[in-house]
N, C-alpha and C. Protein backbone atom coordinates (compact mmCIF):
# COMPACT_ATOMS: atom_id res chain seq x y z
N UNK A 1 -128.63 66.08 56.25
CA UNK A 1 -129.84 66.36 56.99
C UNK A 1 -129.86 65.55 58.27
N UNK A 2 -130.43 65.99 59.42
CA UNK A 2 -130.85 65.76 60.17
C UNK A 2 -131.94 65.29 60.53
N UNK A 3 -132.75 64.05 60.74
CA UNK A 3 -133.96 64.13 61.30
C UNK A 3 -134.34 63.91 62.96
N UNK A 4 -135.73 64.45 63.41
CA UNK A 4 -136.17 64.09 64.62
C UNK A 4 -137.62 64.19 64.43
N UNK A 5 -138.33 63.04 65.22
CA UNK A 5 -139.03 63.25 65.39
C UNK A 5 -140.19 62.51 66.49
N UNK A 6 -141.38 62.86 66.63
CA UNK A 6 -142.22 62.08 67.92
C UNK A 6 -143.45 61.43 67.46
N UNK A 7 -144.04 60.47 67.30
CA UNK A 7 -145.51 59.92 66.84
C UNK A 7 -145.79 59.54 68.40
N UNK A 8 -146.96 60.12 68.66
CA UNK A 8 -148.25 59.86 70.11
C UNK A 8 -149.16 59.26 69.52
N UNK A 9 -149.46 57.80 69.65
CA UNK A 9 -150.30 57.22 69.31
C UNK A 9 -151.83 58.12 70.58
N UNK A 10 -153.03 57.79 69.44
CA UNK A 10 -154.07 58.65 69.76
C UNK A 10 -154.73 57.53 70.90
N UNK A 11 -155.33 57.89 71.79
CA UNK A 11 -155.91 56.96 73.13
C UNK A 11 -154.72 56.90 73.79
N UNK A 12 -155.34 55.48 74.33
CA UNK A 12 -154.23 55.11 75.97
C UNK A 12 -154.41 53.59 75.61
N UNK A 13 -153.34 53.45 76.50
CA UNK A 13 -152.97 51.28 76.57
C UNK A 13 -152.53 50.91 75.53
N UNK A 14 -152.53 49.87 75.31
CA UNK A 14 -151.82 49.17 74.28
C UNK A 14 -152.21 49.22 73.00
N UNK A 15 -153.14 49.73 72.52
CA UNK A 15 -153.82 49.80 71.21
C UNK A 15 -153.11 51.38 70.91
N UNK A 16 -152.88 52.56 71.44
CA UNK A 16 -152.27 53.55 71.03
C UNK A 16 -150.86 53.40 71.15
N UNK A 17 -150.26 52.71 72.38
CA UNK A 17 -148.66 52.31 72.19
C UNK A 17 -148.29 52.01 70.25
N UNK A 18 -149.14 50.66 69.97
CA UNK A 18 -148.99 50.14 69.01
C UNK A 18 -149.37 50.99 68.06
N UNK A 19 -149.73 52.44 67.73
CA UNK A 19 -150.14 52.96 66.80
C UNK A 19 -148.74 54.04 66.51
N UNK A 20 -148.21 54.19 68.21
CA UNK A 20 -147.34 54.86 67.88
C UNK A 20 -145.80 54.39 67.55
N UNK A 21 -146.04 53.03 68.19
CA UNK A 21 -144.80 52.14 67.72
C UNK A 21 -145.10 52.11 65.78
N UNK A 22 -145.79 51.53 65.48
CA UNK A 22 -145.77 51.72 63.87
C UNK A 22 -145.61 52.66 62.93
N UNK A 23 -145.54 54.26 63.32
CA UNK A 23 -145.78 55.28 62.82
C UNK A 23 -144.32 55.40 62.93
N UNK A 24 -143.91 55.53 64.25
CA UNK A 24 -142.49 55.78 64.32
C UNK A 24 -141.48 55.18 63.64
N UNK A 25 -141.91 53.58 63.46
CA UNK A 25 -140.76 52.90 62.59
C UNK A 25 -140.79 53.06 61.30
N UNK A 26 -141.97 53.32 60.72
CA UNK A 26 -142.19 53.10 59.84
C UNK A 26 -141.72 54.88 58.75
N UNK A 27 -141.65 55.81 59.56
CA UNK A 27 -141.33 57.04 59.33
C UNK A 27 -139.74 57.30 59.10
N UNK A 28 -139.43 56.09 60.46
CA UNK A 28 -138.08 56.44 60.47
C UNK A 28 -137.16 55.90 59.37
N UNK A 29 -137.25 54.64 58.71
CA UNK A 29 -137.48 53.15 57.63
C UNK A 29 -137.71 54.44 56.60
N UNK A 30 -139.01 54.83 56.20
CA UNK A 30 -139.02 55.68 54.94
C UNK A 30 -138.47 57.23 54.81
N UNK A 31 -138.36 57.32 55.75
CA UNK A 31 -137.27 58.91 55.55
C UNK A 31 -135.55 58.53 55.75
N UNK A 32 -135.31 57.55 56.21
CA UNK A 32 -133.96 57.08 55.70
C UNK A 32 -133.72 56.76 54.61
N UNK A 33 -134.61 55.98 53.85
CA UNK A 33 -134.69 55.90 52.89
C UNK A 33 -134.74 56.65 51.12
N UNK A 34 -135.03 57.67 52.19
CA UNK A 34 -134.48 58.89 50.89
C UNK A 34 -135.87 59.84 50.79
N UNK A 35 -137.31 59.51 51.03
CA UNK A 35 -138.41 59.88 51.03
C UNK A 35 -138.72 61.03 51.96
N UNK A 36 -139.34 61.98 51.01
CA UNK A 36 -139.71 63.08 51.81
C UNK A 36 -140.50 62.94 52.55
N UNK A 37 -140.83 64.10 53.57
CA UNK A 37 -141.47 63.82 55.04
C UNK A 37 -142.82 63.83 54.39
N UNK A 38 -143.68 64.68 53.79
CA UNK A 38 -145.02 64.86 52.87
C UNK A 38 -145.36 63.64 53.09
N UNK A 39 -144.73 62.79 51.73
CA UNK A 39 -144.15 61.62 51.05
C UNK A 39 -144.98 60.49 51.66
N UNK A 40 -144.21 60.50 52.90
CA UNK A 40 -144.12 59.62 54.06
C UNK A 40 -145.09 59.47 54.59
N UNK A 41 -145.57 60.95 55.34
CA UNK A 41 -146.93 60.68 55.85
C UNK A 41 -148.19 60.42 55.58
N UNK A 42 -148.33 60.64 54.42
CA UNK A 42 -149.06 60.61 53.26
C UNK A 42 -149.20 58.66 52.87
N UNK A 43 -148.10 57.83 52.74
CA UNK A 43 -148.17 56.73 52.78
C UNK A 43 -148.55 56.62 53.97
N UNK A 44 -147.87 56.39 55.16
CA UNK A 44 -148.41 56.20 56.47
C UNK A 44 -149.90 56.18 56.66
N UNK A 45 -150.45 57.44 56.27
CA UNK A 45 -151.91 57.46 56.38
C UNK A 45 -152.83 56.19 55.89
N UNK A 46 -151.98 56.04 54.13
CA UNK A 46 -152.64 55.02 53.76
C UNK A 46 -152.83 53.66 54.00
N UNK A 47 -151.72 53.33 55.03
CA UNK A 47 -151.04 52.18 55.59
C UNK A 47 -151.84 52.16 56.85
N UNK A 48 -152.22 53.25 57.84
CA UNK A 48 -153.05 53.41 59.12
C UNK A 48 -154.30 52.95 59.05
N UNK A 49 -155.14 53.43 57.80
CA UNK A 49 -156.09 53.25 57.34
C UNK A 49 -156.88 52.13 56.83
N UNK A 50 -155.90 51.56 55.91
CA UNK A 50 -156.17 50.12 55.91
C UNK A 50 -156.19 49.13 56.95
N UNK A 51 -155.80 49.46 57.76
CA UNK A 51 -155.78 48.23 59.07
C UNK A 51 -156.95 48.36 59.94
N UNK A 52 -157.36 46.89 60.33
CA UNK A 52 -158.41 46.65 60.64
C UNK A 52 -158.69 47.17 62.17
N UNK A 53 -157.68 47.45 62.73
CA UNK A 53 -158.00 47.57 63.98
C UNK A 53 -158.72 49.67 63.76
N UNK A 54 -159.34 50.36 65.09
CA UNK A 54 -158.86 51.66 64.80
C UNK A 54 -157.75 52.23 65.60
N UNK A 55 -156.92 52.57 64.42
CA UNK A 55 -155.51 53.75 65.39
C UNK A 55 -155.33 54.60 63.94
N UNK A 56 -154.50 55.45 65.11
CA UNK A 56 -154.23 57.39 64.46
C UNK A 56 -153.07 57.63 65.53
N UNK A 57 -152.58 58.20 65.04
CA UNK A 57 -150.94 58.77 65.81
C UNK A 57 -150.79 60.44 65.08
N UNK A 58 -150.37 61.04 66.10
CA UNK A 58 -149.92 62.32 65.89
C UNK A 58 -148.01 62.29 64.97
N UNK A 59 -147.98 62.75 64.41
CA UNK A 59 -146.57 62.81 63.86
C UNK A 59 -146.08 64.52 63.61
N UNK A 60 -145.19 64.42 64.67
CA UNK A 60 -143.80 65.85 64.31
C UNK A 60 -142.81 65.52 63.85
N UNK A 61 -142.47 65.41 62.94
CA UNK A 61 -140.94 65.33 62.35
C UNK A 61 -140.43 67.19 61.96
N UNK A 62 -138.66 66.82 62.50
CA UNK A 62 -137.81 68.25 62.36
C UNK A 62 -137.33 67.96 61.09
N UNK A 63 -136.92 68.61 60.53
CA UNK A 63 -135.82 68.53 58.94
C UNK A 63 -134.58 69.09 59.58
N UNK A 64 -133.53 69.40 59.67
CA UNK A 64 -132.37 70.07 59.72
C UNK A 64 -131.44 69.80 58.26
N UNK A 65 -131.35 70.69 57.77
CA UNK A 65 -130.40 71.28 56.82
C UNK A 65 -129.06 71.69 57.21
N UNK A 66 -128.05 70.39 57.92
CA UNK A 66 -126.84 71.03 58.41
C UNK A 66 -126.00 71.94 57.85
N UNK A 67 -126.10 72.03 56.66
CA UNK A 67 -125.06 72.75 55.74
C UNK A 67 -125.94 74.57 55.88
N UNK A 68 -127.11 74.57 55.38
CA UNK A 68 -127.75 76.12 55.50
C UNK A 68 -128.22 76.12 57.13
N UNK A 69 -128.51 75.18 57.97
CA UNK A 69 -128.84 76.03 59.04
C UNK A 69 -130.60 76.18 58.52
N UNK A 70 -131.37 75.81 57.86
CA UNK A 70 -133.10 75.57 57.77
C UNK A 70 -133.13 74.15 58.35
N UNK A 71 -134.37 74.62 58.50
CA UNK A 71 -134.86 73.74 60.07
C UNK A 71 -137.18 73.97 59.20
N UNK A 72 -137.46 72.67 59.07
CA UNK A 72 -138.41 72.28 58.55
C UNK A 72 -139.15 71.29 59.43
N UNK A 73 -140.55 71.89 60.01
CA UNK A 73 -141.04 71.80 60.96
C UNK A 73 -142.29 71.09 60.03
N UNK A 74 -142.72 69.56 60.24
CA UNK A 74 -143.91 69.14 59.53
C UNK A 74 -144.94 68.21 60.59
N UNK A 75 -145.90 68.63 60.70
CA UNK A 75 -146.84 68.08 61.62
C UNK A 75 -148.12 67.83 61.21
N UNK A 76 -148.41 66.78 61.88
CA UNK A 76 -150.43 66.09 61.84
C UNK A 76 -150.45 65.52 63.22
N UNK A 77 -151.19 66.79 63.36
CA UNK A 77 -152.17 66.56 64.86
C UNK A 77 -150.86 66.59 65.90
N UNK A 78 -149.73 67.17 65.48
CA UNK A 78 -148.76 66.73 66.51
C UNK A 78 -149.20 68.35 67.30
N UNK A 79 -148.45 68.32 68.68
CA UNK A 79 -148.42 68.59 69.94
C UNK A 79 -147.31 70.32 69.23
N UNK A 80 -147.16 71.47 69.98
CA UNK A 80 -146.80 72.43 69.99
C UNK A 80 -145.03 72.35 70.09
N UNK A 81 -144.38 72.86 69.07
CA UNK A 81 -143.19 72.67 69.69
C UNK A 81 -142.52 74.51 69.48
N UNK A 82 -141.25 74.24 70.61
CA UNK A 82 -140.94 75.83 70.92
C UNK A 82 -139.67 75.67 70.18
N UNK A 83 -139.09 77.05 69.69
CA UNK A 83 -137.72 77.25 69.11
C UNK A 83 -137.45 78.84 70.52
N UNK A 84 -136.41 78.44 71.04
CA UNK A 84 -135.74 79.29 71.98
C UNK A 84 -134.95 79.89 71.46
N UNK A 85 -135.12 81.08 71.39
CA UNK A 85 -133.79 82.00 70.61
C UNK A 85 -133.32 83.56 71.40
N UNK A 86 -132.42 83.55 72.23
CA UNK A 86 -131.76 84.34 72.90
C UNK A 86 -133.05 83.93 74.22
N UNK A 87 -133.30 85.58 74.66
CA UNK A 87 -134.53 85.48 76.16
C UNK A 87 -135.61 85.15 75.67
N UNK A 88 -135.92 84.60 74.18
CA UNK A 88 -137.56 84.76 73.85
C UNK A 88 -137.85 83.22 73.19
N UNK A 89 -139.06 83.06 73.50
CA UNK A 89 -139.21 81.36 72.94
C UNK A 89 -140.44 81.95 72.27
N UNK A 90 -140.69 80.92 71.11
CA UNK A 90 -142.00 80.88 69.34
C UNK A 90 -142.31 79.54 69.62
N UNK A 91 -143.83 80.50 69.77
CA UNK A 91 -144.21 78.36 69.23
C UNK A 91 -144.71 78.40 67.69
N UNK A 92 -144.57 76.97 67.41
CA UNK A 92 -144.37 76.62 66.10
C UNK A 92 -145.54 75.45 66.24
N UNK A 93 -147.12 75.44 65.71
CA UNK A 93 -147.98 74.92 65.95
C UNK A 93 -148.43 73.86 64.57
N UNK A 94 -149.70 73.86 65.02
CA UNK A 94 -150.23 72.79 63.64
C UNK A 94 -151.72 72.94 64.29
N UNK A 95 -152.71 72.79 63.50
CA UNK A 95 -154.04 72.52 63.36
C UNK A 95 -154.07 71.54 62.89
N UNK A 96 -153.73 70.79 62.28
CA UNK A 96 -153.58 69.23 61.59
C UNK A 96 -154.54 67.93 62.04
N UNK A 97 -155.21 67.66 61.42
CA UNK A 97 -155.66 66.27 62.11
C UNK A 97 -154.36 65.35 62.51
N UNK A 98 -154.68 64.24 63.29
CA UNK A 98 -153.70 63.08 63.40
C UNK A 98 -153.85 62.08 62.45
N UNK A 99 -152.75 61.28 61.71
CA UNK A 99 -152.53 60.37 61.13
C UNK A 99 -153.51 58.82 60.90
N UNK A 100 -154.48 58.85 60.01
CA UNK A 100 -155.51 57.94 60.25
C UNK A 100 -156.67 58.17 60.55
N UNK A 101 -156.93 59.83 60.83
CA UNK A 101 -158.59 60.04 61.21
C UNK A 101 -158.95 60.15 60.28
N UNK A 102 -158.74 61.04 59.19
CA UNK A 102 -159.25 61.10 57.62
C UNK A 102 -158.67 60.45 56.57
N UNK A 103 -159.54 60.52 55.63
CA UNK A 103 -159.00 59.84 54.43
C UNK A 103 -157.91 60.61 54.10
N UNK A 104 -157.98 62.25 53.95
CA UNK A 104 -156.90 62.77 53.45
C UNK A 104 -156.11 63.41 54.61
N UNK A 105 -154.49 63.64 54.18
CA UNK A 105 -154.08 64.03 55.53
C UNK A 105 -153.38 65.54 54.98
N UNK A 106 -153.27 66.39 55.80
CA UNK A 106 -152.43 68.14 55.54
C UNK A 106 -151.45 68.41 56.25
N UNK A 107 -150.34 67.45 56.34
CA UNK A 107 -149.54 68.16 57.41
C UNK A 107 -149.26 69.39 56.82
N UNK A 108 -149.05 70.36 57.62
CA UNK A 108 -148.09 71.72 58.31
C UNK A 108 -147.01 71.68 58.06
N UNK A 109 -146.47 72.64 57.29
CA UNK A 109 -145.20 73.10 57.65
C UNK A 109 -144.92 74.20 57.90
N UNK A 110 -143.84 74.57 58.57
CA UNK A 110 -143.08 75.64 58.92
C UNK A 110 -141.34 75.74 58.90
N UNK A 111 -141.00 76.87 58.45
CA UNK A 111 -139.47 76.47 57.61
C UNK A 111 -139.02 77.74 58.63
N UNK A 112 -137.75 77.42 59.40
CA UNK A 112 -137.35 78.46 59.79
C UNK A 112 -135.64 78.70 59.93
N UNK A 113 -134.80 79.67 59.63
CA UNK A 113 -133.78 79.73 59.82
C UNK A 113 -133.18 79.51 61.19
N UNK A 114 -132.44 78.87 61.24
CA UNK A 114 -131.69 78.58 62.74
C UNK A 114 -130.93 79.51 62.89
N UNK A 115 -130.38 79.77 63.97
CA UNK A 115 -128.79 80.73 64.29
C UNK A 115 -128.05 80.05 65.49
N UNK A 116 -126.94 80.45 65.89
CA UNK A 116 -126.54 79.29 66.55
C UNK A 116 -126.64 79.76 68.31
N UNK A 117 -127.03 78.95 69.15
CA UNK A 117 -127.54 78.89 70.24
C UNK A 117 -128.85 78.59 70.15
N UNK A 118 -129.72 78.63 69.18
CA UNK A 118 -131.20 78.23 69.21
C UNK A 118 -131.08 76.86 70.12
N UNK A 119 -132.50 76.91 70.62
CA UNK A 119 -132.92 75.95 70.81
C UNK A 119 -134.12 75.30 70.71
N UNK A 120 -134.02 73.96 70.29
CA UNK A 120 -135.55 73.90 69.92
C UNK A 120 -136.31 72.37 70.62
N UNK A 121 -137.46 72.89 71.10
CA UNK A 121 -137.83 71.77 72.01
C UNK A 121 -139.07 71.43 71.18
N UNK A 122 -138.81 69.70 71.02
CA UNK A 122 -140.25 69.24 70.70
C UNK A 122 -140.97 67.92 71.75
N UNK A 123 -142.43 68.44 71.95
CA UNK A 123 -142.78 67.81 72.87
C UNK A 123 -144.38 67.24 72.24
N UNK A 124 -144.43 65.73 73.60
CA UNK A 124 -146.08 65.18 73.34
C UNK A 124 -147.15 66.37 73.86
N UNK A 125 -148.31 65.76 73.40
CA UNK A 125 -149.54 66.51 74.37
C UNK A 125 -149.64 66.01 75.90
N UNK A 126 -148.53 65.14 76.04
CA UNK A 126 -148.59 64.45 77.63
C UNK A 126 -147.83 65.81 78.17
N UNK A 127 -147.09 67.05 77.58
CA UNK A 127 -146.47 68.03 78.84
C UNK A 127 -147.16 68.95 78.26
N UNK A 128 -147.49 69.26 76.70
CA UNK A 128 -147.90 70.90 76.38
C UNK A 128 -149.28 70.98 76.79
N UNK A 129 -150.05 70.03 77.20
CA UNK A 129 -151.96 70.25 77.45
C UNK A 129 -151.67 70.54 78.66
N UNK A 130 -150.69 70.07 79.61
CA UNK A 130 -150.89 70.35 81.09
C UNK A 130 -149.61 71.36 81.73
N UNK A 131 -148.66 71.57 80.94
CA UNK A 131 -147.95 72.54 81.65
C UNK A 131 -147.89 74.39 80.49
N UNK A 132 -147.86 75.51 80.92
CA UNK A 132 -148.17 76.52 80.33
C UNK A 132 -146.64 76.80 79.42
N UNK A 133 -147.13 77.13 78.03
CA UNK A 133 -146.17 77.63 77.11
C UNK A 133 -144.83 78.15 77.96
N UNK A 134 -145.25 79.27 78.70
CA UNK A 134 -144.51 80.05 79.61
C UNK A 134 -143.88 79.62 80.58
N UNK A 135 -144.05 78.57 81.14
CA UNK A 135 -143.24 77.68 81.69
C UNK A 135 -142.21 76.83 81.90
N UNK A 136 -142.94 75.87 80.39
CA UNK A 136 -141.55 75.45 79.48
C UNK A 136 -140.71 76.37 79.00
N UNK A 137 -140.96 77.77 78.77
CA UNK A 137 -139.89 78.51 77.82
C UNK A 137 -138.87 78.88 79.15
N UNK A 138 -139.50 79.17 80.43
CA UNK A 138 -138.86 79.49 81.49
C UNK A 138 -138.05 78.96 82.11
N UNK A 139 -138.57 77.39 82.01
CA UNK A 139 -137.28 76.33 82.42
C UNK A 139 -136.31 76.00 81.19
N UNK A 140 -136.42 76.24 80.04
CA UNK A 140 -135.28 76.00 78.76
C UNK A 140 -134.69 77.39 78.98
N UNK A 141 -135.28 78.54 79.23
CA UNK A 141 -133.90 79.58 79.76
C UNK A 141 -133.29 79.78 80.73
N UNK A 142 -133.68 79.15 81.67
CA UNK A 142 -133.03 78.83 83.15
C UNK A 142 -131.69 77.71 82.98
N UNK A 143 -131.76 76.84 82.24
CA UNK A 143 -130.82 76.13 82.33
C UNK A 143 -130.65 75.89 80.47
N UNK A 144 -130.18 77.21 79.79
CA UNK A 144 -129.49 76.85 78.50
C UNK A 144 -128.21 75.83 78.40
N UNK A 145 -127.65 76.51 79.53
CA UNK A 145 -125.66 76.09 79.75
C UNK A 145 -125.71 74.70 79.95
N UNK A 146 -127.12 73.54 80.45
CA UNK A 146 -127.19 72.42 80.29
C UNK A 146 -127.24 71.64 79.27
N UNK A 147 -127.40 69.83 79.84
CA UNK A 147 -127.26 69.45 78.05
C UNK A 147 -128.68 69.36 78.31
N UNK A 148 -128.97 68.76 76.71
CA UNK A 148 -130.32 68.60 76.44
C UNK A 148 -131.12 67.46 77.04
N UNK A 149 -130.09 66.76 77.62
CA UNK A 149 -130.84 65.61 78.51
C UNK A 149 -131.11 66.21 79.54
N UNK A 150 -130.42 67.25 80.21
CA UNK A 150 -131.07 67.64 81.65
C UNK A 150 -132.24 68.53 80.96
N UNK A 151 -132.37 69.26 80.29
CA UNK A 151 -133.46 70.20 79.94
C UNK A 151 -134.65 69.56 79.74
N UNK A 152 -134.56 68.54 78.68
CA UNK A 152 -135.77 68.18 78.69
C UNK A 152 -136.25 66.83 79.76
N UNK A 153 -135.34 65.98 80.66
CA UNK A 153 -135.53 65.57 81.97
C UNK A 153 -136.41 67.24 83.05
N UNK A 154 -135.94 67.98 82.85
CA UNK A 154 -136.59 69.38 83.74
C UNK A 154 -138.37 69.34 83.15
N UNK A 155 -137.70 69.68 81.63
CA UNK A 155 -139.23 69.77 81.13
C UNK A 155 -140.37 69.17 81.89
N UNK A 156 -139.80 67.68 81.59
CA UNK A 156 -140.47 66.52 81.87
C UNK A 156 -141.51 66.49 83.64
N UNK A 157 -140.74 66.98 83.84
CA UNK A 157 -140.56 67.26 85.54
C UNK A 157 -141.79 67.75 86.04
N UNK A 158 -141.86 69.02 85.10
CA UNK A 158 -143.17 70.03 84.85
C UNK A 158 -144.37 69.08 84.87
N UNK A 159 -144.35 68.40 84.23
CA UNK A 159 -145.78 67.64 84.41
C UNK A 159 -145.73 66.37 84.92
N UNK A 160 -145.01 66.58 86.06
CA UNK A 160 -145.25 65.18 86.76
C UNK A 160 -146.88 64.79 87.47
N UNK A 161 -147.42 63.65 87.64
CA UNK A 161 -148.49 63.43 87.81
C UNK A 161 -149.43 63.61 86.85
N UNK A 162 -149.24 64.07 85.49
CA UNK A 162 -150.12 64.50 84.20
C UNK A 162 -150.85 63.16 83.55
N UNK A 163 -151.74 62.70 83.73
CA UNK A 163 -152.58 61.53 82.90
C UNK A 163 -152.48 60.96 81.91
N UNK A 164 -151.61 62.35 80.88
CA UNK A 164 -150.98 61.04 80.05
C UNK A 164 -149.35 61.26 80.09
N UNK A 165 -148.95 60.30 78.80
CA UNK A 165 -147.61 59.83 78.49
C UNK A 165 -147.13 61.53 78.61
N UNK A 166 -145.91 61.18 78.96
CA UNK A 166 -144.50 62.58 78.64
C UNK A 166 -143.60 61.81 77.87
């Protein structure tokens, strides 16, 4: 398996940095560990919660199944991500609260077969609130034949001047 994934701590400054620095390590620490993503966030929550300060972080984690080619999409409160496949891009969403607003948490999933040339972009609410679905899908088919550092450096690009984090 493969993992990836993004935690956006909720606010701005240093009190959401630190929400998203903890989510992230702490995701990354228990899904190496052998623990399912559910699992995980599900502790996380309980771990967010207890602390005295208030923070909440958005969490997307990918699954990749190198051997079948499934691709397991699990989110709370995370941000829209696209799967590019030939001329046409899917978004793959969540309604989810973020990590720490409620007592109980629901991530989302979505399970989808890969094929090969897909591509799949996952992004904060610092590019998908301010640049249009259609946009991003337009610049990931404009430059497939690139690597993924220039693509999502392009992405990025898209919302330059945007208020929050990219």
């Amino acid at each position: 398996y493969s993992y990836y994934m993004i935690c956006d701590g909720m606010g701005s400054g240093s009190d959401a940095a630190r929400s998203s620095r903890i989510s992230a390590v702490f995701l990354e620490k228990m899904i190496s560990a052998g623990n399912k993503a559910d699992t995980v966030l599900r502790m996380l929550s309980n771990f967010i919660r207890g602390r005295a300060d208030e923070c909440s972080s958005s969490a997307d984690i990918l699954e990749i199944d190198r051997y079948s080619a499934e691709a397991i999409f699990t989110k709370c409160g995370a941000a829209l991500s696209l799967l590019v496949r030939g001329d046409k891009a899917f978004r793959i969403e969540s309604r989810s609260l973020p990590i720490g607003v409620t007592r109980e948490i629901d991530p989302e999933k979505t399970k989808i077969s890969l094929l090969e040339g897909d591509i799949i972009v996952m992004m904060s609410d610092g590019i998908c609130d301010y640049v249009s679905f259609e946009d991003i899908s337009s610049c990931v088919n404009e430059q497939k034949s690139e690597s993924a550092e220039r693509i999502a450096n392009s992405i990025a690009g898209l919302s330059e001047g945007a208020p929050d984090d990219r």
